[in-house]
Protein backbone atom coordinates (compact mmCIF):
# COMPACT_ATOMS: atom_id res chain seq x y z
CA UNK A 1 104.44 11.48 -0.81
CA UNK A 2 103.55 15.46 -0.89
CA UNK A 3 104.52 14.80 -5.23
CA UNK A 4 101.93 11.99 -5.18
CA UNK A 5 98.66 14.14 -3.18
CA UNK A 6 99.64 16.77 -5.73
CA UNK A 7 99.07 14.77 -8.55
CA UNK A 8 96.02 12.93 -7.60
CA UNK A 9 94.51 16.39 -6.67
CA UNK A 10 95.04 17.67 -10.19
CA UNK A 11 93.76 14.72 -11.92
CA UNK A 12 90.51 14.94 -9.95
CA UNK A 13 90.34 18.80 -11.12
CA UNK A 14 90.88 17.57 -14.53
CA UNK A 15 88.57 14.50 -14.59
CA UNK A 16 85.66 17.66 -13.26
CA UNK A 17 86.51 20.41 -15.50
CA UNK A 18 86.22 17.66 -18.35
CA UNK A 19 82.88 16.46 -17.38
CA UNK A 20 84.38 13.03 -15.89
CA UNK A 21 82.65 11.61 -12.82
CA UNK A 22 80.53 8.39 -11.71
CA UNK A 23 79.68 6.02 -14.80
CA UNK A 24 76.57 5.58 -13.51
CA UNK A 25 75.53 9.20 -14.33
CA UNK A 26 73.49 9.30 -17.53
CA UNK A 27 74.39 12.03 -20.34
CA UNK A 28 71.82 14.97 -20.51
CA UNK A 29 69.55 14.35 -23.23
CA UNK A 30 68.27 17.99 -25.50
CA UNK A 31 64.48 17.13 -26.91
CA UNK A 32 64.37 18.05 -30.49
CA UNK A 33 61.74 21.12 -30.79
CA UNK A 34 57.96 19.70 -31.31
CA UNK A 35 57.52 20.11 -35.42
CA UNK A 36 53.85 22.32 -36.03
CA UNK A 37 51.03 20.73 -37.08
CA UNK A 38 50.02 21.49 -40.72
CA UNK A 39 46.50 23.57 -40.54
CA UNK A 40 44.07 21.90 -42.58
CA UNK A 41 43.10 23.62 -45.24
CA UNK A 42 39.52 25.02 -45.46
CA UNK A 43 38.55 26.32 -49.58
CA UNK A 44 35.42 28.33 -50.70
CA UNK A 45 34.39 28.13 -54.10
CA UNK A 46 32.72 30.90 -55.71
CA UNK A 47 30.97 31.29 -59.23
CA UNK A 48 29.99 28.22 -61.98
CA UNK A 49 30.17 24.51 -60.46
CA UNK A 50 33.51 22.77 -61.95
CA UNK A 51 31.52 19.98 -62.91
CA UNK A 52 28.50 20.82 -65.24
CA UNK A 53 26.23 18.32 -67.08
CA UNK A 54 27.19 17.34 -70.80
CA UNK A 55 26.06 18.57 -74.24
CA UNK A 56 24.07 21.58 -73.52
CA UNK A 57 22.28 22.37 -76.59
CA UNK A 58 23.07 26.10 -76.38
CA UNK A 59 25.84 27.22 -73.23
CA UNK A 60 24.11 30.99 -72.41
CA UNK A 61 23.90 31.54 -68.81
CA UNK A 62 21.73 33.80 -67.89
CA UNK A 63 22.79 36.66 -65.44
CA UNK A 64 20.44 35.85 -62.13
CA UNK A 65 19.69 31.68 -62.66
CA UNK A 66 17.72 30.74 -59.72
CA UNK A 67 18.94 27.77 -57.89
CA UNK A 68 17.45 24.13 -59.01
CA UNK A 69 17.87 20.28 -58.61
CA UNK A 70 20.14 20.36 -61.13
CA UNK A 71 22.32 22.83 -59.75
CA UNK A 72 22.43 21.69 -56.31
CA UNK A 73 23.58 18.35 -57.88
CA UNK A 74 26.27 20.00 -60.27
CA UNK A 75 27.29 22.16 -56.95
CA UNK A 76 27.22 18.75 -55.04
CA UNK A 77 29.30 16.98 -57.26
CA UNK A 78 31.89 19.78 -57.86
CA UNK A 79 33.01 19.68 -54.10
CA UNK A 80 33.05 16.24 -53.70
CA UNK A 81 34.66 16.21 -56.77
CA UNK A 82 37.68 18.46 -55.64
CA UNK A 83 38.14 17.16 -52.07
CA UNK A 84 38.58 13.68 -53.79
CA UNK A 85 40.83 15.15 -56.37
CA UNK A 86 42.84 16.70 -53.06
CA UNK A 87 42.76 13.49 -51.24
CA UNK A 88 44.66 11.88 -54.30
CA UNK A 89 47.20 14.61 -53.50
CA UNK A 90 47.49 13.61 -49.87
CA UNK A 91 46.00 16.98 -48.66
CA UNK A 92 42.71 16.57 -46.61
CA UNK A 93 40.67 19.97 -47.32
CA UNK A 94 37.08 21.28 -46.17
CA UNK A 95 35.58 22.42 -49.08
CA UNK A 96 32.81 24.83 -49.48
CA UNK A 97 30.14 25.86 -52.16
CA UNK A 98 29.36 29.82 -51.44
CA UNK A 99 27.89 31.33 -54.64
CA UNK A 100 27.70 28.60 -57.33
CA UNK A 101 23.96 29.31 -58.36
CA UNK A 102 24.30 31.43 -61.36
CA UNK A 103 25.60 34.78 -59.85
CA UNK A 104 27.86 36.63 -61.60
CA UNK A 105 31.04 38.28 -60.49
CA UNK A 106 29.42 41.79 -61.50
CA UNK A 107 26.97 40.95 -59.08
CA UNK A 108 29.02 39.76 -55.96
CA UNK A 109 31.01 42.95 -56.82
CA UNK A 110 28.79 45.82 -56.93
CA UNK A 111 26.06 44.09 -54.44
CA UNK A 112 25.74 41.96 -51.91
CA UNK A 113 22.51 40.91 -49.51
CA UNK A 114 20.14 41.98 -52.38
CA UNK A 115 22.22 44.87 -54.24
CA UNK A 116 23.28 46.29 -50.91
CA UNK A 117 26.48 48.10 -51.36
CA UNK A 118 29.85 45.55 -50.49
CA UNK A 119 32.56 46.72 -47.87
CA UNK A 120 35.90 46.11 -47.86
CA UNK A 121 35.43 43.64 -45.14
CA UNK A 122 32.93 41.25 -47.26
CA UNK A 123 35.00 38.60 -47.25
CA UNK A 124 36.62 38.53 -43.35
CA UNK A 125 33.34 35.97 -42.28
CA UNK A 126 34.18 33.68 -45.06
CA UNK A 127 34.77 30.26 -44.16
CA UNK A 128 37.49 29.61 -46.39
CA UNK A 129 41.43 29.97 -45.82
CA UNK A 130 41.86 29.59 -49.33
CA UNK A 131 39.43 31.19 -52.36
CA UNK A 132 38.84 29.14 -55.30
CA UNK A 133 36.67 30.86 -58.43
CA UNK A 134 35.66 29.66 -61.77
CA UNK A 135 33.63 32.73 -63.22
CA UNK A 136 31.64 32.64 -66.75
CA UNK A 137 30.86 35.74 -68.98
CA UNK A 138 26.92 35.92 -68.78
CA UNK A 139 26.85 35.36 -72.50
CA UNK A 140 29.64 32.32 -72.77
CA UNK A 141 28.33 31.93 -76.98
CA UNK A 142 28.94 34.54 -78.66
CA UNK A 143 32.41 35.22 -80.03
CA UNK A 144 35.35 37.11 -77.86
CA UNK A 145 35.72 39.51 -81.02
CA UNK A 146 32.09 41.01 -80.97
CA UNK A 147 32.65 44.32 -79.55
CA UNK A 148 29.54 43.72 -76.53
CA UNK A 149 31.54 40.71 -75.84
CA UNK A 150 34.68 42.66 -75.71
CA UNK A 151 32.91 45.05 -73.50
CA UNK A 152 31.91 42.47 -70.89
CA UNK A 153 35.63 41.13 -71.08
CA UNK A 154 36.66 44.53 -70.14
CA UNK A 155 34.42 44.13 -67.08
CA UNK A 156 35.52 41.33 -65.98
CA UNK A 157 38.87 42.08 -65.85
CA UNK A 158 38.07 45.06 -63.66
CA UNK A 159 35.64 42.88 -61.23
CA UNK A 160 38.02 40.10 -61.37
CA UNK A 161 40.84 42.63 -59.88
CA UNK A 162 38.05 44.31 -57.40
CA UNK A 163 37.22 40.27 -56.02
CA UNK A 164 40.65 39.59 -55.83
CA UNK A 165 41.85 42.77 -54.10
CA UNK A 166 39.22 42.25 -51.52
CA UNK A 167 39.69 38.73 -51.00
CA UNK A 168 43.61 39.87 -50.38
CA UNK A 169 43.05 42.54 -47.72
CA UNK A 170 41.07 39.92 -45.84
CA UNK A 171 43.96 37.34 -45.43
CA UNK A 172 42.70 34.95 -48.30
CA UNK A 173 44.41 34.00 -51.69
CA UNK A 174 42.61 33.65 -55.00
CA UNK A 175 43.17 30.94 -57.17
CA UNK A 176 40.74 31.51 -60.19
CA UNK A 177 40.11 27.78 -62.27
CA UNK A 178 40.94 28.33 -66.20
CA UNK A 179 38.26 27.81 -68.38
CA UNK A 180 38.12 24.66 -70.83
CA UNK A 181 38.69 25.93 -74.21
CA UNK A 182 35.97 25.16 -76.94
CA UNK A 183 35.59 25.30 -80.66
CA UNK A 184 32.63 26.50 -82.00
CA UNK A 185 34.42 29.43 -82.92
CA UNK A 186 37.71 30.03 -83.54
CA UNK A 187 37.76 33.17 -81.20
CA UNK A 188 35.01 31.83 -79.22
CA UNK A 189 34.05 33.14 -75.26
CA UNK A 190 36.12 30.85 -73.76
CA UNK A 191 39.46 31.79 -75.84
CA UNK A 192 38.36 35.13 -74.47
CA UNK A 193 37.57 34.28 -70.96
CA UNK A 194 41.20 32.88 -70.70
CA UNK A 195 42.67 35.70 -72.34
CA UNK A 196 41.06 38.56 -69.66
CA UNK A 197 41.71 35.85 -66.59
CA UNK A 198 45.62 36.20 -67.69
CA UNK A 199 45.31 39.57 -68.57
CA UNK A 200 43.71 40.56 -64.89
CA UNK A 201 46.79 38.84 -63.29
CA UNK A 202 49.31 40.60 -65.62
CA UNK A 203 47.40 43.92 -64.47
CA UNK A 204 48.12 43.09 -60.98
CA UNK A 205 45.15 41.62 -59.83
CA UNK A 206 46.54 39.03 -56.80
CA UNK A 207 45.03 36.27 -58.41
CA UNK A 208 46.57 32.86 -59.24
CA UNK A 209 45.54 30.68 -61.83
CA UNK A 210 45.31 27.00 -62.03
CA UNK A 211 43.23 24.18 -63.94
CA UNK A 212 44.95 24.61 -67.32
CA UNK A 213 44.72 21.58 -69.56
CA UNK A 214 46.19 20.85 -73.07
CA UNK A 215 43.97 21.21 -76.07
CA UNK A 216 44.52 22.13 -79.31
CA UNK A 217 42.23 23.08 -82.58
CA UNK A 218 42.28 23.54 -86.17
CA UNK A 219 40.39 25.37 -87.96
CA UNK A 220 39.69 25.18 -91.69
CA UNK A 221 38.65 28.13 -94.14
CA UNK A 222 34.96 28.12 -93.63
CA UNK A 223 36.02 28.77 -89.58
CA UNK A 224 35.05 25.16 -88.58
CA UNK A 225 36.92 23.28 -86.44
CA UNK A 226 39.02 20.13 -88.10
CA UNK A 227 37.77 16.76 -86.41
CA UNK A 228 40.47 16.08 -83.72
CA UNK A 229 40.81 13.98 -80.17
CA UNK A 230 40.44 17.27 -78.51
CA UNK A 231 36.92 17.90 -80.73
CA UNK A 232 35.67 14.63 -80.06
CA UNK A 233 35.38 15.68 -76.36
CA UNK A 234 33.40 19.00 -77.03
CA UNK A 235 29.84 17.22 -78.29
CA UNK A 236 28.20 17.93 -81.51
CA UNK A 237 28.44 21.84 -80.69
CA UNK A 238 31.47 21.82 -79.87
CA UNK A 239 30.83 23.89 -76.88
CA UNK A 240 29.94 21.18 -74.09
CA UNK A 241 33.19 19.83 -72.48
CA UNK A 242 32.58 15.84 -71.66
CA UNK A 243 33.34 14.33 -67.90
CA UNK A 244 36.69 13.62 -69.39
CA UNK A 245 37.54 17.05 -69.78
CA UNK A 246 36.03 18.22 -66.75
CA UNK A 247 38.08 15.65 -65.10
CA UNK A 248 41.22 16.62 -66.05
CA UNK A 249 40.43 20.40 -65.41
CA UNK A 250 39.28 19.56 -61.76
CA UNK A 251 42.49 17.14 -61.12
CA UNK A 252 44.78 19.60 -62.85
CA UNK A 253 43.21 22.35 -60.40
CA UNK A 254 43.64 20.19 -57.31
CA UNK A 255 47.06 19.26 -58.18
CA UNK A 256 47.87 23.42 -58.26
CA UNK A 257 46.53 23.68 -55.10
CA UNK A 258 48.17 20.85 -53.53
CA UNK A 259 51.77 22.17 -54.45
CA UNK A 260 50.68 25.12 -53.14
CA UNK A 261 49.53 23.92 -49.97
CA UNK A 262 52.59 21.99 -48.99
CA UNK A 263 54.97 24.18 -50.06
CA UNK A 264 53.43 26.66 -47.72
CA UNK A 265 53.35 24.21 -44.95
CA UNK A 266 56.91 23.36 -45.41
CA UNK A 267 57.75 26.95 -45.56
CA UNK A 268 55.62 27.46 -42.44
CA UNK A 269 57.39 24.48 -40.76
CA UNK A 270 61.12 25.48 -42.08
CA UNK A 271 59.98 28.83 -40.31
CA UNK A 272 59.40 27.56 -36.85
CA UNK A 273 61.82 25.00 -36.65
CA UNK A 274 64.34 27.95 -37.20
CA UNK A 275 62.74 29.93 -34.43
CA UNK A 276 63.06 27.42 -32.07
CA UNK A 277 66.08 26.77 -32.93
CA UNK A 278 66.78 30.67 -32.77
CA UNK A 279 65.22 30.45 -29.14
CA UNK A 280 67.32 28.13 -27.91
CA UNK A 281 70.54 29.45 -28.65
């Protein structure tokens, strides 16, 4: 009788230490960590509009072009254009116009509030999470191998670092838009404009580019360029990029910053799932 109590009393123990007990007890149940929210994504634009009207008869812009009808409209259409172009991505954004009247980078540089000298802090009240810019030379006809030209392509570079630098020490990325190549020349502006863009990021300016599209010209001995697909979308001057073009340049520009964006989100959300999990152990 004493063998039997014995028994029973270490079965019990057992059935305890092992988590036995009443079936009606329900298991404890851990709540998986709440995932974080993706912040929406807020973008300023600075410099030309994306989306321009077609066949200009001669593309010069001049240095301080005052804001107009047509403008507003190109501005309008630009942001709608990208935030659509987003949406296609699956990324909802807030986009912004901030300077897309004619001011140049030199300007926004070395002057602010009517030439007033910048601080470091000039971009800290900006809207934007994100900085998008797609910056002309104030003279976008004449050739990248005319030495004023090549002068002015030396100053951009150094602005283009300055903006970018700035931007940086204020939290904000810059993602600078490619130009879209013409072919009035064979080394014309915007050959050059692309060239000092890639050679400001190589130089360290924190600066990533996006909105490249394919294109690709001949050129035969007189300097003209060969009739081609890619011509046929540059106008008689070949210097005025059609809506097709400008399209593809805004979509290919979206689809840049979409990657981006969800990569960082993912990144962000890999991060905090880890702490929590971190946390909890």
């Amino acid at each position: 009788m004493k063998k039997t109590m014995i028994l029973g009393a270490i079965a019990a123990l057992c059935l305890s230490a092992c988590g036995g007990g009443s079936v009606n007890e329900e298991p404890s149940v851990t709540e998986p960590p709440a995932q974080p929210v993706a912040k929406p994504l807020t973008i300023s634009m600075y410099g030309e509009p994306l989306v321009m009207g077609y066949a200009s008869a001669t593309p010069v812009r001049a240095s301080a072009v005052s804001k107009d009808t047509a403008t507003d409209s190109y501005v309008t259409r630009t942001v709608q254009s990208v935030q659509n172009a987003l949406t296609a991505d699956g990324i909802t954004a807030s986009v912004a116009a901030q300077v897309m009247d004619g001011t140049t980078l030199h300007q926004i540089v070395t002057g602010e509030n009517k030439t007033l000298p910048p601080t470091n802090d000039q971009f800290k009240s900006d809207p934007g999470d994100w900085i998008v810019v797609n910056f002309d030379l104030d003279d976008m006809w004449t050739p990248a191998s005319d030495p004023a030209q090549q002068a002015a392509l030396d100053q951009f570079v150094q602005d283009l670092t300055v903006f970018a630098q700035r931007a940086a020490l204020a939290g904000k990325p810059v993602f600078a838009v490619m130009p879209i190549r013409t072919c009035e020349t064979e080394d014309s502006a915007s050959v050059g404009l692309a060239a000092a863009l890639t050679r400001a990021q190589s130089n360290g300016a924190p600066v990533q580019l996006i909105g490249q599209i394919p294109q690709s010209f001949t050129f035969d001995s007189s300097g003209k360029a060969v009739s081609s697909p890619d011509v046929t979308h540059l106008a008689p001057n070949c210097a005025s990029p059609d809506n097709y073009l400008q399209t593809e340049r805004v979509q290919s520009a979206a689809d840049s910053l979409a990657a981006r964006y969800k990569s960082s989100s993912t990144a962000a959300t890999a991060g905090a799932a880890s702490g929590a999990s971190a946390a909890g152990t």
